[in-house]
Protein backbone atom coordinates (compact mmCIF):
# COMPACT_ATOMS: atom_id res chain seq x y z
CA UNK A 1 -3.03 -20.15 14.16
CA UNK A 2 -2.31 -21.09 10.26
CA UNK A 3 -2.62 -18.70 7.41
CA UNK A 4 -2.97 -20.50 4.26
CA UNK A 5 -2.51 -17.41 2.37
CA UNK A 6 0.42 -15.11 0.80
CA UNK A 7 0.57 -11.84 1.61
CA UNK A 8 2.05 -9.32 0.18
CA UNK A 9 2.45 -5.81 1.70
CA UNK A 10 2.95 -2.65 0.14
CA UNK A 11 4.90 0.74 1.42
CA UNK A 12 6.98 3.43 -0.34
CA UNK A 13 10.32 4.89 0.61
CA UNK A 14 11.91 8.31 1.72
CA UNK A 15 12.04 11.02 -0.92
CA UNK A 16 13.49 14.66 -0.60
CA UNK A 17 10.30 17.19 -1.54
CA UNK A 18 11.84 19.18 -4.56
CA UNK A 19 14.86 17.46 -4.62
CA UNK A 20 13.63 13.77 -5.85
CA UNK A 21 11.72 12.78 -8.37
CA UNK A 22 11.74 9.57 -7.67
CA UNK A 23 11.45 6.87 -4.99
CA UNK A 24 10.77 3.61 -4.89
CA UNK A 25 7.83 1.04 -3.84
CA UNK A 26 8.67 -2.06 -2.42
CA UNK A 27 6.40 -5.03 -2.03
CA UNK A 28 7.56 -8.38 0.73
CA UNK A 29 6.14 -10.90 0.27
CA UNK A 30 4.91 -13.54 2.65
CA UNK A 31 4.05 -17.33 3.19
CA UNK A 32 2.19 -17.28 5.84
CA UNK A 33 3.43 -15.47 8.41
CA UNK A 34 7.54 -15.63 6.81
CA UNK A 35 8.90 -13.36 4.68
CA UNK A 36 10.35 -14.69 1.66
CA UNK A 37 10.89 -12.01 -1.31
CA UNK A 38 10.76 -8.51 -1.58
CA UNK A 39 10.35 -6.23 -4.62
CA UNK A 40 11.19 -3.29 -5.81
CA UNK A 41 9.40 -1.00 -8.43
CA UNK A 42 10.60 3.20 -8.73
CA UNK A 43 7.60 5.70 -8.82
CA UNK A 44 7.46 9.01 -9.70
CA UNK A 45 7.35 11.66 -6.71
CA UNK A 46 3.44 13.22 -7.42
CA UNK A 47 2.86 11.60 -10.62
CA UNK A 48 0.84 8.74 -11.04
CA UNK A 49 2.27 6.01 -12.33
CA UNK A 50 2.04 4.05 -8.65
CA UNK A 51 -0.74 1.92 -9.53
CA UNK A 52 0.86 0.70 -12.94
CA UNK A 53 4.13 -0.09 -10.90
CA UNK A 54 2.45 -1.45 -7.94
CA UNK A 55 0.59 -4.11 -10.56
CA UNK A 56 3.90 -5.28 -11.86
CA UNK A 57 5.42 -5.69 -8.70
CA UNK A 58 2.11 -7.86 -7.27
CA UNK A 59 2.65 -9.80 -11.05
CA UNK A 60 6.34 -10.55 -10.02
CA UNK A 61 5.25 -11.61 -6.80
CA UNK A 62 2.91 -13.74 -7.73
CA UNK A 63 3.99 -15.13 -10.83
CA UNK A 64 2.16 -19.12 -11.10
CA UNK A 65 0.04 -18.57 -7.67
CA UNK A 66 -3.60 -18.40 -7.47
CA UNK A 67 -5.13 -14.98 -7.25
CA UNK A 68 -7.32 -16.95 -4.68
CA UNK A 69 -4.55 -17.78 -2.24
CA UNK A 70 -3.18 -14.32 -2.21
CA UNK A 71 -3.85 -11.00 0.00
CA UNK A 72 -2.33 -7.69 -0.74
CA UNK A 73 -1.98 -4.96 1.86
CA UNK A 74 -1.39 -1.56 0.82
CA UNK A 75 -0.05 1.21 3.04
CA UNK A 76 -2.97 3.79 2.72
CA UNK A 77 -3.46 5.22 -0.91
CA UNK A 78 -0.94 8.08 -1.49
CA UNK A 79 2.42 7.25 -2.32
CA UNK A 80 5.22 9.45 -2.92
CA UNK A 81 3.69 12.73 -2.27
CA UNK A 82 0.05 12.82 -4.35
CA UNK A 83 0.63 9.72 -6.60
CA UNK A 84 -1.70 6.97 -5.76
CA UNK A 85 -2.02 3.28 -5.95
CA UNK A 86 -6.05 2.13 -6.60
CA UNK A 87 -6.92 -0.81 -4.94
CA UNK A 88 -9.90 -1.62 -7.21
CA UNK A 89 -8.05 -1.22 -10.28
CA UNK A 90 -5.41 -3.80 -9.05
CA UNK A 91 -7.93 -5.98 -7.83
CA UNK A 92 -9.92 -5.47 -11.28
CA UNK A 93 -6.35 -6.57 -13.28
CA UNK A 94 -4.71 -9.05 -10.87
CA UNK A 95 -8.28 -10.51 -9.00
CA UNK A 96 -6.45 -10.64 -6.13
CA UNK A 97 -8.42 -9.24 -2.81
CA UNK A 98 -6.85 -5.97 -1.40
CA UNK A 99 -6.71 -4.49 1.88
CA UNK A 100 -5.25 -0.76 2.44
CA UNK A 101 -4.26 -0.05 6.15
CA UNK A 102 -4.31 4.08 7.61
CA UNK A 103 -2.96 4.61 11.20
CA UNK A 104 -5.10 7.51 11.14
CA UNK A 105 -8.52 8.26 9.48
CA UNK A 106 -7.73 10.42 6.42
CA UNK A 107 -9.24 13.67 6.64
CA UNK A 108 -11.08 14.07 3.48
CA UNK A 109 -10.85 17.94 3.04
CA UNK A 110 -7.19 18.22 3.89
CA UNK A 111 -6.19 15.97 0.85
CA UNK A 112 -8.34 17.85 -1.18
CA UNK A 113 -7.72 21.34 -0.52
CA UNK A 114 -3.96 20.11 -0.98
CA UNK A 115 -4.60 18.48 -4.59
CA UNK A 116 -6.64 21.74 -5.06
CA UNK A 117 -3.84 24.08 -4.65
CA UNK A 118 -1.22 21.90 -6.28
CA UNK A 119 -2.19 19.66 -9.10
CA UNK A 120 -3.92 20.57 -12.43
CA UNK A 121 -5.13 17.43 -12.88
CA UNK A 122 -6.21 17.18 -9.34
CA UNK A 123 -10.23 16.05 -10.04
CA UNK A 124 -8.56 13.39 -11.59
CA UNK A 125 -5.85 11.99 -8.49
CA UNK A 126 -9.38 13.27 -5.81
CA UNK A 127 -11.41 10.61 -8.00
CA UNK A 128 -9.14 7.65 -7.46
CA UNK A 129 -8.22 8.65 -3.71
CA UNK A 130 -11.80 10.30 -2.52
CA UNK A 131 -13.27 6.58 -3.56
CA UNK A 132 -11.23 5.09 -1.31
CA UNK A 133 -10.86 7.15 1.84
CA UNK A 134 -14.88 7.83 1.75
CA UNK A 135 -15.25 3.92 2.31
CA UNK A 136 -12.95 2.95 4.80
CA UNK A 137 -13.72 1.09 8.32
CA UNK A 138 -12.24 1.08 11.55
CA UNK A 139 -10.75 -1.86 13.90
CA UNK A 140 -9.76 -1.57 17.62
CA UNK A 141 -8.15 -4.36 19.49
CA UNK A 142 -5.77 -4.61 22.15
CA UNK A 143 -2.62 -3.69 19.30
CA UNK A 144 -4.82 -0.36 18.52
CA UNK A 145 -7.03 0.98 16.64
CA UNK A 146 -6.55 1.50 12.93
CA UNK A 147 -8.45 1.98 9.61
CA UNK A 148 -8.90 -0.15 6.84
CA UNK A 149 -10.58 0.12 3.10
CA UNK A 150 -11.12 -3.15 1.39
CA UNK A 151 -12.04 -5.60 -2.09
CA UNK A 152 -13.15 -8.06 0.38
CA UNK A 153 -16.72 -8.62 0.38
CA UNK A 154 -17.05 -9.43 4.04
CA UNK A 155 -14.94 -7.07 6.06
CA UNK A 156 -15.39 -9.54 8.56
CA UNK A 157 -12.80 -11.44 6.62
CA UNK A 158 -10.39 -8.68 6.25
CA UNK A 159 -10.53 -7.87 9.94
CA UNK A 160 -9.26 -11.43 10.66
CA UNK A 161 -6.62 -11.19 7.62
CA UNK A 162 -5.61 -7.86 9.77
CA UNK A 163 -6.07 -8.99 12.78
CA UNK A 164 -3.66 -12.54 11.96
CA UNK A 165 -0.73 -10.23 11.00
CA UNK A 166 -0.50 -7.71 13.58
CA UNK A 167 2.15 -9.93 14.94
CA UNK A 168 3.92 -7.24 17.11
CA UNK A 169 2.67 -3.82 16.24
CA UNK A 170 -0.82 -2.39 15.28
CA UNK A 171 0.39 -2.92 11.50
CA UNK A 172 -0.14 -5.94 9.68
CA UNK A 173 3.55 -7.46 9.78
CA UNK A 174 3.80 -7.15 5.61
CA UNK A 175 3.42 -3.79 5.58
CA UNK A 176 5.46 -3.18 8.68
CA UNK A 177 8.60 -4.98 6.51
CA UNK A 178 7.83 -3.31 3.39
CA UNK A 179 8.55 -0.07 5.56
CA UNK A 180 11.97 -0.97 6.84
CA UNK A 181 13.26 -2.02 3.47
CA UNK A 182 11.64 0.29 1.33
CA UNK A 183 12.66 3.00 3.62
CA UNK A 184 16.65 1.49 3.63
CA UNK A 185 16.40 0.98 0.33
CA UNK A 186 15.74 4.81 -0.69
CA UNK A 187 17.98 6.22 1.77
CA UNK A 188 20.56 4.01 -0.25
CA UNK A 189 19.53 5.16 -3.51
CA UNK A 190 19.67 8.70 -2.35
CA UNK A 191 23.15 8.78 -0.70
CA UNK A 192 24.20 7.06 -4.21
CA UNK A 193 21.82 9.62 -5.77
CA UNK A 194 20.61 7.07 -8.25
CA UNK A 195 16.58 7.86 -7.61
C-alpha cells in the first residue's frame, strides 16, 4: 500500500522528577513509510512551553511542503510531566491535520486531581488537556487496541492514517521512532548533564 503523505511523529524523552528541568521533544519525520529527519526541540519539565516548541519543530520539518500532504502524530497530550502540546492550536498555526495516539484511555479524574494538587495554574493546563482527552476514540485491530483524538474531520480517515503505520507494533511507526531517539537522546543529555 502507498502513503502519499509525510508524517511526522511526536514523543518526549526521559527526565529525572526533581532533578531535571528539562528534556527534550523530538519529532522524525517520514516519507511515506521511511524515516528521513529527526528533530529536536528542549521543553521545560511541567511548564508549558511544549506546544510553542512542538510548532517550531513541525515548521522545521516541514519547511516548503504543503500543510495538505502532511500528518502529525502526537504521543498523547502531556509531555514532560504536566506540560502539554495542543493539537488544535498546532493545527490552527501550521493547518496541518493532527492525530494524538494513547495506549491507554486517559482517566479523566486522575489527571485532574493531580493538576489539582500540584499546579496553581492548573484550570489553565485541565483546559488545554480535558479538551482533548474528553474527545478521543478508540481502534481495535489485530496490532491492538488503542485510542486516538483527532483534527481530522472524518475519523474514518485517521483510522486508516493509523492503521497504515502500525507497521510492527500497535503504534503508528513515527511515533514508535520518535520514542527510541528521543528517549537516547535524553539519556545522553543527562549523563552529559546538559538538559
Amino acid at each position: 500500500m502507498l502513503i502519499n503523505k509525510i508524517a511526522i511523529g511526536i514523543d518526549d524523552g526521559h527526565f529525572e522528577k526533581g532533578k531535571n528541568k528539562n528534556t527534550v521533544i523530538v519529532g522524525v519525520k517520514f516519507n511515506g513509510f521511511n524515516p528521513v529527519s529527526a528533530f529536536i526541540r528542549k521543553i521545560g519539565v511541567d511548564r508549558t512551553d511544549a506546544t510553542e516548541r512542538g510548532i517550531e519543530l513541525i515548521q522545521s520539518a516541514t519547511e516548503g511542503i504543503n500543510s495538505k500532504d502532511v500528518v502529525v502524530f502526537l504521543d498523547g497530550v502531556t509531555y514532560a510531566g504536566f506540560n502539554f502540546i495542543d493539537p488544535e492550536e498546532i493545527k490552527e498555526k501550521t493547518k496541518m491535520e493532527i492525530i494524538a495516539i494513547f495506549s491507554r484511555k486517559p482517566n479523566q479524574d486522575k489527571i485532574e486531581n493531580a493538576l489539582r494538587l500540584h499546579f496553581s495554574d492548573w484550570e489553565y493546563r485541565w483546559e488545554h488537556i480535558y479538551k482533548v482527552i474528553k474527545n478521543v476514540r478508540s481502534i481495535v485491530n489485530f496490532r491492538g487496541k488503542l485510542y486516538f483524538f483527532t483534527t481530522i474531520e472524518n475519523a474514518k480517515d485517521a483510522e486508516f492514517l493509523i492503521e497504515s503505520y502500525q507497521l510492527i507494533s500497535k503504534l503508528p511507526e513515527p511515533i514508535r521512532v520518535a520514542h527510541i531517539i528521543a528517549k537516547e537522546i535524553s539519556f545522553f543529555l543527562i549523563k552529559e548533564n546538559t538538559i
